[in-house]
Protein backbone atom coordinates (compact mmCIF):
# COMPACT_ATOMS: atom_id res chain seq x y z
CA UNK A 1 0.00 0.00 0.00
CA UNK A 2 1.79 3.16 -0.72
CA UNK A 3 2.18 5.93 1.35
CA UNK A 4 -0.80 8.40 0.55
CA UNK A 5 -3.49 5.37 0.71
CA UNK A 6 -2.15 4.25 4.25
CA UNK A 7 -2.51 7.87 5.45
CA UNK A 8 -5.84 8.29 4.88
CA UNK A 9 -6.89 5.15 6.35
CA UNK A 10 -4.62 5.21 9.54
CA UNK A 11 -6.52 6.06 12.54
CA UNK A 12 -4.49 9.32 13.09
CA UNK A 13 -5.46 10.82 9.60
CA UNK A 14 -6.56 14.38 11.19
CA UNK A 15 -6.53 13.27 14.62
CA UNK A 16 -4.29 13.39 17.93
CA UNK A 17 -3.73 10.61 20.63
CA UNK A 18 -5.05 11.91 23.84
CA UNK A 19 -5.51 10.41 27.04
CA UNK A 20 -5.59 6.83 25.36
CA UNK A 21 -7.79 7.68 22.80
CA UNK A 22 -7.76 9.30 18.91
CA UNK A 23 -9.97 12.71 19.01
CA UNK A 24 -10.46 15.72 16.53
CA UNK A 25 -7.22 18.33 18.09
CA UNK A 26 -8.38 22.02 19.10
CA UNK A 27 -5.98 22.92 16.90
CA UNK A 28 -7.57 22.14 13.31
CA UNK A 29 -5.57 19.94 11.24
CA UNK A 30 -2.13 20.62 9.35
CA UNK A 31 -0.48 18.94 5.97
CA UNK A 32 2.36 17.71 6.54
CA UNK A 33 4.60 18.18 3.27
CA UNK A 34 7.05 16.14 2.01
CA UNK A 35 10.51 18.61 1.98
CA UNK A 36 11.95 17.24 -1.46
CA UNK A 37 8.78 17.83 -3.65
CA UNK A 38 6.45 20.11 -1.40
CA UNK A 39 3.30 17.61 -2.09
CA UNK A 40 0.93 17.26 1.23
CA UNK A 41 1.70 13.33 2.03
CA UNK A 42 -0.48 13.53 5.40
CA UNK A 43 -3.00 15.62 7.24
CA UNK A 44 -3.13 15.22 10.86
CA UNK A 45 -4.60 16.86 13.97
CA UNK A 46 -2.74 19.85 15.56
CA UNK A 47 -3.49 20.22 19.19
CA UNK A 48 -4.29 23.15 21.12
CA UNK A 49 -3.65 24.39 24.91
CA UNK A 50 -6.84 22.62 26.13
CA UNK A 51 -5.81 19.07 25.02
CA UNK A 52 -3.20 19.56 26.86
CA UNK A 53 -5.35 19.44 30.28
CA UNK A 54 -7.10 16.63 28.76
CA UNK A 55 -3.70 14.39 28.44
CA UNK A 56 -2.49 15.62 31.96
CA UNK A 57 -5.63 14.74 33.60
CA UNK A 58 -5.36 11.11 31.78
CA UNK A 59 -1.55 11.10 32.54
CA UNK A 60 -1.99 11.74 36.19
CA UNK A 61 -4.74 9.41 36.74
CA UNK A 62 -2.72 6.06 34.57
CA UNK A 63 0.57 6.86 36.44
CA UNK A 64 -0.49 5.65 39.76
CA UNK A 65 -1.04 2.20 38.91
CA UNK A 66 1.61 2.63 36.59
CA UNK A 67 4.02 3.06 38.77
CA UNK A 68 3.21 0.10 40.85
CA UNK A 69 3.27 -1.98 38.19
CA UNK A 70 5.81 -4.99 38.79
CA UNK A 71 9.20 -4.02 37.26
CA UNK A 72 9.10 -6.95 35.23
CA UNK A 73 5.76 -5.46 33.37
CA UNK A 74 6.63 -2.46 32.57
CA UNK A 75 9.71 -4.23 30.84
CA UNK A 76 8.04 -6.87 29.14
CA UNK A 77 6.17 -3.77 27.38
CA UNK A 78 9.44 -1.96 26.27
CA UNK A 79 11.07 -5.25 25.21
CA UNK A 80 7.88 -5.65 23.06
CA UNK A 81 7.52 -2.19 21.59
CA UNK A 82 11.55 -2.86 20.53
CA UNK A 83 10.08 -5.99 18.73
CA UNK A 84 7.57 -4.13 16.88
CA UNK A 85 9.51 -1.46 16.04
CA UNK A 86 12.37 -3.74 14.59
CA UNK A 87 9.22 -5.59 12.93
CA UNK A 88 7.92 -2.69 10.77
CA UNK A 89 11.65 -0.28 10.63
CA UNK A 90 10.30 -0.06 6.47
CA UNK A 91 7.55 1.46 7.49
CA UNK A 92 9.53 4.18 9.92
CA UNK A 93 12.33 4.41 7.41
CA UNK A 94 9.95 5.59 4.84
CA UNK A 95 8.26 7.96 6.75
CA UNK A 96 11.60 9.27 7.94
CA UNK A 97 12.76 9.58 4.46
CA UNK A 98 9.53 11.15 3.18
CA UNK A 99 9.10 13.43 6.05
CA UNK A 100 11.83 14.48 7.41
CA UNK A 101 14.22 14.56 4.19
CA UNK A 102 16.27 11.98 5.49
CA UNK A 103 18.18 10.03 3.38
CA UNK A 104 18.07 6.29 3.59
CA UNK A 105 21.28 5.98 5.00
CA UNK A 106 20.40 8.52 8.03
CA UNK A 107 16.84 7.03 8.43
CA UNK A 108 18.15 3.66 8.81
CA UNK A 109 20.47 5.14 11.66
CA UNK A 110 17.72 6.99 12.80
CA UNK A 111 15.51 3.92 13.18
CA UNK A 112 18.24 1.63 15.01
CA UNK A 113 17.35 3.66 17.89
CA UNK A 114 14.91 1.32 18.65
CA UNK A 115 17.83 0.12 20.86
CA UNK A 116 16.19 3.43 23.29
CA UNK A 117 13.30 0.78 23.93
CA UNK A 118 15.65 -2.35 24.62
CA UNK A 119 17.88 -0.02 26.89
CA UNK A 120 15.16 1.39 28.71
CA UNK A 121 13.35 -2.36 29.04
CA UNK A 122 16.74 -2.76 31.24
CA UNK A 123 16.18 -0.31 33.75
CA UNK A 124 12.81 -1.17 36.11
CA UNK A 125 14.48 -3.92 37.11
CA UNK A 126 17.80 -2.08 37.79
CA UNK A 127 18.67 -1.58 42.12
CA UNK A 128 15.83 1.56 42.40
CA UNK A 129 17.81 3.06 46.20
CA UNK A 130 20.21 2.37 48.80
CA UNK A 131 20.28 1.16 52.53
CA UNK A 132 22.00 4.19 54.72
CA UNK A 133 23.31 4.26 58.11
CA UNK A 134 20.97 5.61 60.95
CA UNK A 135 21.62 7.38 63.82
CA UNK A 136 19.17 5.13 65.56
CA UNK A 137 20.11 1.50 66.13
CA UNK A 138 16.28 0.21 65.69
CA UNK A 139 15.65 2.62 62.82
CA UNK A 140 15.96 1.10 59.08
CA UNK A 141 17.18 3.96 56.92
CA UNK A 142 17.62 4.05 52.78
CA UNK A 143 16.48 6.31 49.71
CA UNK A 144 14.48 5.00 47.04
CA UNK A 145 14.20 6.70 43.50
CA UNK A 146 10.24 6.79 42.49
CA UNK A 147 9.40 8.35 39.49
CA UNK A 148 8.61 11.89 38.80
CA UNK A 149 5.12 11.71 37.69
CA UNK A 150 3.85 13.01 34.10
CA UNK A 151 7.05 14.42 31.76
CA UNK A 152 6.45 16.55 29.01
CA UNK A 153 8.57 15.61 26.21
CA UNK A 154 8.83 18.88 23.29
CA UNK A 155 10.98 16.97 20.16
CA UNK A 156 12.25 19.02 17.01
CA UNK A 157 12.05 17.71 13.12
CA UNK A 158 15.35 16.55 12.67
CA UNK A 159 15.84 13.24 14.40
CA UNK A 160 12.04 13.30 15.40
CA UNK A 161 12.51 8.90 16.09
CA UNK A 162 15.50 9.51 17.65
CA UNK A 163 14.20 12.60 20.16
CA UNK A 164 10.98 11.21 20.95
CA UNK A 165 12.24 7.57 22.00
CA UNK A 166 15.12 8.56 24.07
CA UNK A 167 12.99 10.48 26.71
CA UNK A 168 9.64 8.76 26.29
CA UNK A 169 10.96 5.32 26.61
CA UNK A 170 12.46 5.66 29.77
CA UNK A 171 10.27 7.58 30.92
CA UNK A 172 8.14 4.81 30.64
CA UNK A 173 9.89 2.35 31.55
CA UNK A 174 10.80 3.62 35.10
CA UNK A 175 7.19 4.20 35.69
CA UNK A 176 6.36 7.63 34.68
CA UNK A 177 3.49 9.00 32.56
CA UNK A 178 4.37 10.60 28.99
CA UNK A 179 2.62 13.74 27.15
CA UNK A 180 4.45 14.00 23.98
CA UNK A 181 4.50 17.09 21.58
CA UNK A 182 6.50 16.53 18.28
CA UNK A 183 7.07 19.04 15.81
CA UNK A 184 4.07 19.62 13.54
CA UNK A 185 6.78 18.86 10.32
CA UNK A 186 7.11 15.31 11.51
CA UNK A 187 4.63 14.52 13.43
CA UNK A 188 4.22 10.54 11.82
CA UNK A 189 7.43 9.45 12.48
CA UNK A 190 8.14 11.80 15.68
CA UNK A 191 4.65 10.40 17.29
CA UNK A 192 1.81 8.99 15.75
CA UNK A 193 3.58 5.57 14.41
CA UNK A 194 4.68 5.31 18.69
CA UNK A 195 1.31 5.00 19.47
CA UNK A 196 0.40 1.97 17.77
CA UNK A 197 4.15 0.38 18.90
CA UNK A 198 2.84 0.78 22.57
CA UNK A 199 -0.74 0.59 22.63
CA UNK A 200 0.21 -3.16 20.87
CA UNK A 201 3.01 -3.68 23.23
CA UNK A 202 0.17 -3.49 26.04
CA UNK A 203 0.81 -0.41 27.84
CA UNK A 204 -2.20 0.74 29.33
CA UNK A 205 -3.91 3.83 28.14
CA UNK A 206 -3.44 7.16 29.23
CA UNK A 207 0.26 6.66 29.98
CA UNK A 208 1.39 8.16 26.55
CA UNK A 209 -0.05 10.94 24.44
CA UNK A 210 0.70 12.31 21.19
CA UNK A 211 0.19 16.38 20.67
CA UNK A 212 1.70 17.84 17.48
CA UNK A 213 1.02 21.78 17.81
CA UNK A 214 2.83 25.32 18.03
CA UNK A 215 4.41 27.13 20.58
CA UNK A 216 0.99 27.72 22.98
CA UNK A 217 0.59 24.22 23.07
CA UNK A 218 4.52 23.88 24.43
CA UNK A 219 3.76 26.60 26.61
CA UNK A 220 0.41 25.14 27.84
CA UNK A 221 2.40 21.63 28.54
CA UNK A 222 5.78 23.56 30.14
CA UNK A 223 3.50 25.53 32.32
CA UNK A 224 0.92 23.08 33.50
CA UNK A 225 1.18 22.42 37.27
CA UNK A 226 0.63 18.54 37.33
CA UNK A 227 3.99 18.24 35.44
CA UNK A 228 6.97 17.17 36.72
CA UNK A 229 9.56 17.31 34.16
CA UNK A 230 10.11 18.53 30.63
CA UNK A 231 12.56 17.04 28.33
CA UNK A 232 12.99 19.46 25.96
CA UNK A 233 15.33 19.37 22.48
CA UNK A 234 15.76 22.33 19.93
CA UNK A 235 17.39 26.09 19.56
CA UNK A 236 18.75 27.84 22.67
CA UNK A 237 16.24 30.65 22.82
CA UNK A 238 13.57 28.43 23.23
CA UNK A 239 15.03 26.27 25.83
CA UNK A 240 15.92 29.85 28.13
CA UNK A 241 12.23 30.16 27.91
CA UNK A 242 11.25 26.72 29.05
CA UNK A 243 13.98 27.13 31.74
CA UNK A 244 12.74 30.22 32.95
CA UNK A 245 8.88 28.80 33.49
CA UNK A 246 10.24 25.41 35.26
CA UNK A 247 12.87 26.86 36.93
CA UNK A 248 10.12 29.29 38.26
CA UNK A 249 7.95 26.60 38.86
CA UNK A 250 10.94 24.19 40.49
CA UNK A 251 10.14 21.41 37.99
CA UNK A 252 12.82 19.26 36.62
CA UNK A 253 14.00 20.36 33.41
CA UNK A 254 16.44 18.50 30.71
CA UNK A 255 17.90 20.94 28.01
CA UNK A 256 19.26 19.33 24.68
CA UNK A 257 20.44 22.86 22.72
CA UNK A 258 22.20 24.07 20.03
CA UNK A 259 25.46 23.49 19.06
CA UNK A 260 28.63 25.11 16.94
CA UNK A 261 30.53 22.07 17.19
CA UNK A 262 34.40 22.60 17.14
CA UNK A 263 36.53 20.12 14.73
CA UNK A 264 40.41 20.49 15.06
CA UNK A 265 42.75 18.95 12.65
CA UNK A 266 46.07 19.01 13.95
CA UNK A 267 49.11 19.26 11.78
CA UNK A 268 50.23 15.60 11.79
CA UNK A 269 46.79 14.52 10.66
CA UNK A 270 46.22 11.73 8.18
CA UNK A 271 44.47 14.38 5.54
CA UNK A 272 42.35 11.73 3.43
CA UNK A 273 41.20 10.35 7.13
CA UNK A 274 40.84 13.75 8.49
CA UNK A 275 38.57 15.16 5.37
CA UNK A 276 36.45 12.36 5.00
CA UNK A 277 35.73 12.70 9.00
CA UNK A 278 35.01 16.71 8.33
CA UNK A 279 33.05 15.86 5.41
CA UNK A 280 30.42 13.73 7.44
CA UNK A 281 30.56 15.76 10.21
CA UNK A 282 28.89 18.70 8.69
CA UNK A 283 27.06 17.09 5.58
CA UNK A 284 25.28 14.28 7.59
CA UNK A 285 21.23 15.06 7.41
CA UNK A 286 22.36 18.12 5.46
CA UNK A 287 24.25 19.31 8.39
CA UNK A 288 20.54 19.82 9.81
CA UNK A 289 21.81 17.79 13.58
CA UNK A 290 22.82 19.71 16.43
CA UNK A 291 26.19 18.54 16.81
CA UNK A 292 27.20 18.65 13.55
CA UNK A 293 30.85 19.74 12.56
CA UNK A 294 30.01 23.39 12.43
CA UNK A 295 33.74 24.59 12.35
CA UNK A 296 36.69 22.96 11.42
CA UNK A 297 40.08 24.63 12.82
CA UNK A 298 43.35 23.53 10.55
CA UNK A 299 46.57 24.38 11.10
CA UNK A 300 48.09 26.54 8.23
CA UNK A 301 50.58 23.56 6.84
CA UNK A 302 48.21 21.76 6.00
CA UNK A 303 44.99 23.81 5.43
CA UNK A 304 44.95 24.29 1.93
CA UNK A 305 45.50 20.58 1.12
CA UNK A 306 43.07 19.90 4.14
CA UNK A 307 40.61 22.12 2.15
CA UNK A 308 41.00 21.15 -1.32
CA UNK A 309 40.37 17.30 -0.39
CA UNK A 310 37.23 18.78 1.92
CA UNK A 311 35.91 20.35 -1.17
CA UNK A 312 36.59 17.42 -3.68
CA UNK A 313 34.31 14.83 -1.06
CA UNK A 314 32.02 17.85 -0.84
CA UNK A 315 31.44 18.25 -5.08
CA UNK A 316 31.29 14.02 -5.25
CA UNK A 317 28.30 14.36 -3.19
CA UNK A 318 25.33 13.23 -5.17
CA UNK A 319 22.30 15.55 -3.57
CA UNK A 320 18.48 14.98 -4.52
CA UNK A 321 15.03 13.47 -3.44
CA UNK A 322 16.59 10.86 -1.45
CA UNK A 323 13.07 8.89 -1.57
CA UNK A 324 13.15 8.41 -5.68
CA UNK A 325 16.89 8.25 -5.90
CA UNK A 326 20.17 7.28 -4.41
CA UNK A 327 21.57 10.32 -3.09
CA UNK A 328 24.07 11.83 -0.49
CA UNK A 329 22.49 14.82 0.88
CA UNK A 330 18.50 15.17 0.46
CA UNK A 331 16.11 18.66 0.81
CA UNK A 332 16.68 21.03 3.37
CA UNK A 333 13.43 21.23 5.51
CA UNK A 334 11.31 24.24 4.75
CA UNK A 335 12.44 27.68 2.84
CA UNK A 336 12.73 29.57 5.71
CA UNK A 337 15.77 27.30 6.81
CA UNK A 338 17.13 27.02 3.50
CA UNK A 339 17.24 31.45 3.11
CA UNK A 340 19.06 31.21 6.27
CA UNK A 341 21.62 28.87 5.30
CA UNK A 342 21.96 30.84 1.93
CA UNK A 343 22.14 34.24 3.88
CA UNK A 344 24.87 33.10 6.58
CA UNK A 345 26.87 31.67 3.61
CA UNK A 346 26.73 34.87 1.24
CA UNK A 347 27.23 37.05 4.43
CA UNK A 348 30.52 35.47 5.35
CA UNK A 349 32.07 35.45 1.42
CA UNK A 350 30.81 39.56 1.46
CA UNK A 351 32.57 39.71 4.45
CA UNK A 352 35.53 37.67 2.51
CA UNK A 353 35.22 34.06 3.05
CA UNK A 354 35.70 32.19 -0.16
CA UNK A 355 34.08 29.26 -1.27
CA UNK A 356 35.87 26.03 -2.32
CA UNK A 357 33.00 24.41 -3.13
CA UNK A 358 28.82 24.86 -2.93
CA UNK A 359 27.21 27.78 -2.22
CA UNK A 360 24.58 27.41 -4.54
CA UNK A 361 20.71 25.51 -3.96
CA UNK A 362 17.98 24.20 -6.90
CA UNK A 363 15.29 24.36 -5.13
CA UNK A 364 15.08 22.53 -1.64
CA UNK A 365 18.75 21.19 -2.02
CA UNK A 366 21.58 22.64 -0.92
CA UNK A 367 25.26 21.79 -2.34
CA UNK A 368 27.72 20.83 0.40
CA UNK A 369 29.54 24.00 0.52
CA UNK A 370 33.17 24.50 2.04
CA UNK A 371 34.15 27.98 3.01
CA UNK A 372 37.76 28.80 3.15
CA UNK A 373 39.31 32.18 5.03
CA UNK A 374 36.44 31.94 7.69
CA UNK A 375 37.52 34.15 10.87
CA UNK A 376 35.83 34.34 14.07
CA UNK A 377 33.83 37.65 13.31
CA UNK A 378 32.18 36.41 10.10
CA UNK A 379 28.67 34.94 10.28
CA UNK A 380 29.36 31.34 9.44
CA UNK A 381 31.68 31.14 12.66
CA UNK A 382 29.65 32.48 15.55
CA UNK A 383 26.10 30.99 14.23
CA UNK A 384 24.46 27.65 14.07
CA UNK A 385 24.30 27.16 10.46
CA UNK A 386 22.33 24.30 10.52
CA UNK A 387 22.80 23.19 6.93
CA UNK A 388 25.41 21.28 5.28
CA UNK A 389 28.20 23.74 5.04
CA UNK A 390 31.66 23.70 6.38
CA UNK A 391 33.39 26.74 7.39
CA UNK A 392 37.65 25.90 7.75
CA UNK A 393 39.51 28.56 9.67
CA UNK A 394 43.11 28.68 9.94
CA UNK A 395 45.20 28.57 13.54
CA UNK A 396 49.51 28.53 13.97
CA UNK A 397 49.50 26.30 17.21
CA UNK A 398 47.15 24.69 19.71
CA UNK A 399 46.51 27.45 22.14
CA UNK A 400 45.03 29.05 19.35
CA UNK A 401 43.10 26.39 18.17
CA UNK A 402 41.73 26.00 21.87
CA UNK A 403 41.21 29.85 21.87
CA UNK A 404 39.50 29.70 18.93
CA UNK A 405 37.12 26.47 19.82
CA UNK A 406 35.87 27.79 22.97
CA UNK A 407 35.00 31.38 21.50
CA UNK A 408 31.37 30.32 21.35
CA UNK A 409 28.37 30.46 23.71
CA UNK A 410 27.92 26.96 22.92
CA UNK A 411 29.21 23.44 24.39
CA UNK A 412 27.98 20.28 22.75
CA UNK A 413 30.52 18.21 20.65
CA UNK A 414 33.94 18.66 19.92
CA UNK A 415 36.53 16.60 18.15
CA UNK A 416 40.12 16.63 17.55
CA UNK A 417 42.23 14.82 14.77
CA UNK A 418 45.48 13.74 14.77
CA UNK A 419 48.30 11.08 14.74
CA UNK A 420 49.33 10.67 18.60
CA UNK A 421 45.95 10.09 20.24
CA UNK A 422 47.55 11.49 23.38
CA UNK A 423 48.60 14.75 22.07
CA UNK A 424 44.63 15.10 20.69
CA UNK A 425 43.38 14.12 24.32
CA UNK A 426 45.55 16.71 25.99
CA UNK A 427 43.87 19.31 23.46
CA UNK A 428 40.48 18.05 24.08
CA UNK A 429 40.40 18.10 28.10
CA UNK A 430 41.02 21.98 27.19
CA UNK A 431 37.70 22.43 25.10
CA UNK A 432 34.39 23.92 26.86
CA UNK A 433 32.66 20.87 25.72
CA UNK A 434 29.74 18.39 27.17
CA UNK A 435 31.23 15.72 24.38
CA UNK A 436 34.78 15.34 23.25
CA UNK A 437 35.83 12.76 20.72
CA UNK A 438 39.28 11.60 19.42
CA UNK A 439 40.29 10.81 15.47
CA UNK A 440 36.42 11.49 14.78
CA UNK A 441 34.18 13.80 13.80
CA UNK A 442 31.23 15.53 16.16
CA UNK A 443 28.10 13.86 14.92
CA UNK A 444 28.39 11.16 17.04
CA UNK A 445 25.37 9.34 19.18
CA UNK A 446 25.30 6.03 20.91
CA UNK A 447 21.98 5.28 23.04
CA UNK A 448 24.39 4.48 25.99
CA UNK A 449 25.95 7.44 26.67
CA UNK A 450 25.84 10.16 28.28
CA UNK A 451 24.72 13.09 25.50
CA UNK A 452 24.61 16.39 26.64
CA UNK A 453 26.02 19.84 26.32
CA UNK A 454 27.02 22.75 28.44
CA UNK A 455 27.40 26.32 28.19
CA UNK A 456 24.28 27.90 25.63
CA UNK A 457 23.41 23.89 24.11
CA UNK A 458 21.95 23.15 27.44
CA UNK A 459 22.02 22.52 30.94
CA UNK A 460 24.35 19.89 31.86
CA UNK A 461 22.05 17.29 31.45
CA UNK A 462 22.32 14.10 30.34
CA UNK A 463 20.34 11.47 27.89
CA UNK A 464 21.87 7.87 27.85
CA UNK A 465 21.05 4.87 29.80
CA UNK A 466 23.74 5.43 32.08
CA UNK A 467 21.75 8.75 33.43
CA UNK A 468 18.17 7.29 32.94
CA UNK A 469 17.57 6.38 35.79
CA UNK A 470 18.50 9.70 37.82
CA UNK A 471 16.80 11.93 35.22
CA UNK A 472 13.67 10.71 35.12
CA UNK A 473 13.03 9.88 38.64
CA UNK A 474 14.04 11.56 42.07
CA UNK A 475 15.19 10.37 45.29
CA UNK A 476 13.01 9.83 48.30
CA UNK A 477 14.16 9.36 51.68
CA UNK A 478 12.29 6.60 53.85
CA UNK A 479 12.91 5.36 57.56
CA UNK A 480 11.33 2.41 59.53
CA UNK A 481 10.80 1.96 63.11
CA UNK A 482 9.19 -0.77 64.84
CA UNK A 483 6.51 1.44 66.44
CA UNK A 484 7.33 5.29 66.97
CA UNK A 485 9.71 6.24 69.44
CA UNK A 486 9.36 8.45 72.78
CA UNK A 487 9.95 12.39 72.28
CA UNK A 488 9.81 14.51 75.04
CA UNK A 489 7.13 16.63 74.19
């Protein structure tokens, strides 16, 4: 059945998953167009403030016996969401590619992170506290971690899988209720095809909604007092605002931010290794992923050859509608996004940048472009491009290259190239980073570790199923006496 048939028979065609249930969404209905070609390739429901008390209410009422589920449950229903989701990954990589502009290689990726489900089937059954000393010898002392309650999870278009699993499965999984808003661009693959995953796995209803909308219905779910945490992924300016309401309201709050990811090629670098890293730093997804390679720093011997290979990968690049051909590089995701790009990369050649290769767009695609003579007061440097372009800038020793790296207000990935891994980790520990990586690039995610940035890209915290467990529920202190002692009052 193609794509266009299926839409308008699944049970989300112009509807939203609330509170267990698929209902018309106070917020009309949107197309959602397919980036490459512009064509509508599915209408659903947009929600609106007042669904969002409708999920809460649902949310707060399924938690409770949610969270006394036996451990082993609430597993068994992340196991078998995994199992489903590995079952139909055509189905997701399709919708990825036709959504999201996602090439097949990137939705393939994309879609392995159904490994979020099988990670976060691990933790229920994972020791939930500790036994602590007591100051009383017939008082049993130790803190248990329950779960927070309802978490808001706001997801943005790029990796809208990727976002959405990695917060609302363990979530889940540690006994927590889930109101989900993905962006209203991808709103299939960042939501509605989770639904049927987990109302088949058997997880009861109410526990999980689905609420594409706009910024009032992020603001209605941020600010609503029954809940506890928001997990929230997209541009810095957005996430000060969402940290400013929780913080005000003394919620827990998980930043994911922007990024202007620093890539350093040092001067005894294997060039053809080092380019090919640089090229798929910043061209991956159209360089549309937060911690892209978003500057690469080259020492002057070996810049211009660093450049010229840079620019040969970057012109071999085959770029088109990555759903009806092979390609490298597939649409950029709306025009708005695309006249930025275009304006950040004219800006910085007027303000005399050259370009080595790119620069130019037919229609929503975007040649991988390589900018040569970038310095740190042109646009390309101090913005998130967020597009596949890759602006080199010269430094004459590593202090400089360290200098240079940390002049940002962001702190997500970082990378450094070169032969003696040593010498590379001793420049590393000096960058203002959340991520560091060695002989690799900065576009790098594993559903394991710890992923998070620091300065502007977010508040220090982390996603990863080494930190699930502490982010999504909170400690709770407990003591036991036999019967209550004498006071003197």
């Amino acid at each position: 059945m193609n794509i266009e048939v299926h839409t308008k028979a699944a049970a989300w065609h112009e509807r939203i998953y609330v509170g267990g249930s698929w209902e018309a969404g106070a917020g009309g209905v949107v197309d959602v167009r397919e980036p490459a070609t512009g064509d509508a390739i599915a209408t659903v429901g947009m929600a609106g403030p007042a669904d969002v008390d409708v999920a809460v209410a649902a949310a707060v009422k399924a938690q409770v016996a949610w969270a006394e589920t036996p451990a082993t449950e609430r597993a068994r229903v992340l196991r078998t969401a995994g199992t489903l989701l590995e079952e139909r990954k055509e189905e997701f990589i399709e919708w990825l590619v036709r959504e999201s502009g996602s090439t097949r290689f990137k939705a393939g990726f994309e879609v392995a992170s159904l490994a979020e489900l099988y990670e976060a089937a691990a933790l229920p059954t994972q020791p939930e506290g500790m036994v602590l000393p007591s100051g009383s010898a017939v008082r049993m002392s130790f803190a248990r971690r329950v779960p927070v309650g309802v978490v808001g999870v706001i997801t943005p278009w790029n990796f809208p899988l990727a976002m959405a699993l990695r917060a609302a499965a363990p979530a889940l999984a540690l006994g927590n209720a889930v109101v989900l808003k993905p962006d209203p661009k991808t709103p299939v693959s960042g939501g509605m095809l989770l639904v049927g995953l987990f109302e088949e796995a058997g997880l009861p209803p109410g526990l999980f909604s689905v609420l594409p909308g706009g910024g009032d219905v992020g603001e209605a779910l941020v600010g609503h007092p029954d809940v506890g945490m928001i997990s929230f992924t997209g541009s810095t300016a957005v996430g000060r605002a969402i940290g400013r309401t929780a913080g005000g309201m003394l919620k827990k709050v998980s930043l994911e931010l922007g990024g202007n990811n620093a890539l350093i090629v040092l001067e005894d670098a294997d060039l053809d290794k080092a380019s090919a890293a640089g090229a798929f730093g910043s061209f991956f997804h159209q360089g549309q992923v937060c911690i892209a390679s978003g500057r690469h720093f080259v020492h002057r011997k070996i810049a211009d050859q660093y450049i010229e290979r840079l620019a040969a990968r970057a012109n071999n690049i085959v770029v088109g509608d990555p759903f009806r051909q092979d390609v490298g590089i597939g649409p950029i995701i709306s025009a708005p996004q695309l006249a930025k790009i275009d304006r950040l990369v004219q800006e910085s050649v007027g303000a005399g940048a050259s370009l080595a290769a790119g620069g130019t767009h037919d229609g929503p695609f975007y040649r991988p472009t390589v900018l040569a003579g970038v310095t740190s007061g042109m646009s390309a440097f101090t913005n998130e491009i967020f597009g596949p372009v890759a602006p080199v800038t010269v430094f004459d020793d590593e202090d400089e290259a360290v200098a240079l790296a940390n002049d940002t207000e962001y702190g997500l990935s970082a990378a450094v190239i070169s032969r003696s891994p040593m010498r590379a980790l001793a420049v590393g520990r000096r960058l203002k980073s959340g991520m560091v990586h060695i002989n690799d690039q900065t576009a790098i995610y594993e559903v394991h570790a710890p992923f998070g940035g620091v300065k502007s890209s977010g508040n220090g915290a982390r996603h990863g199923s080494l930190t699930n467990h502490e982010e999504y529920t909170v400690l709770q202190w407990v003591t036991i006496n036999d019967e209550p002692p004498a006071y003197p009052f």
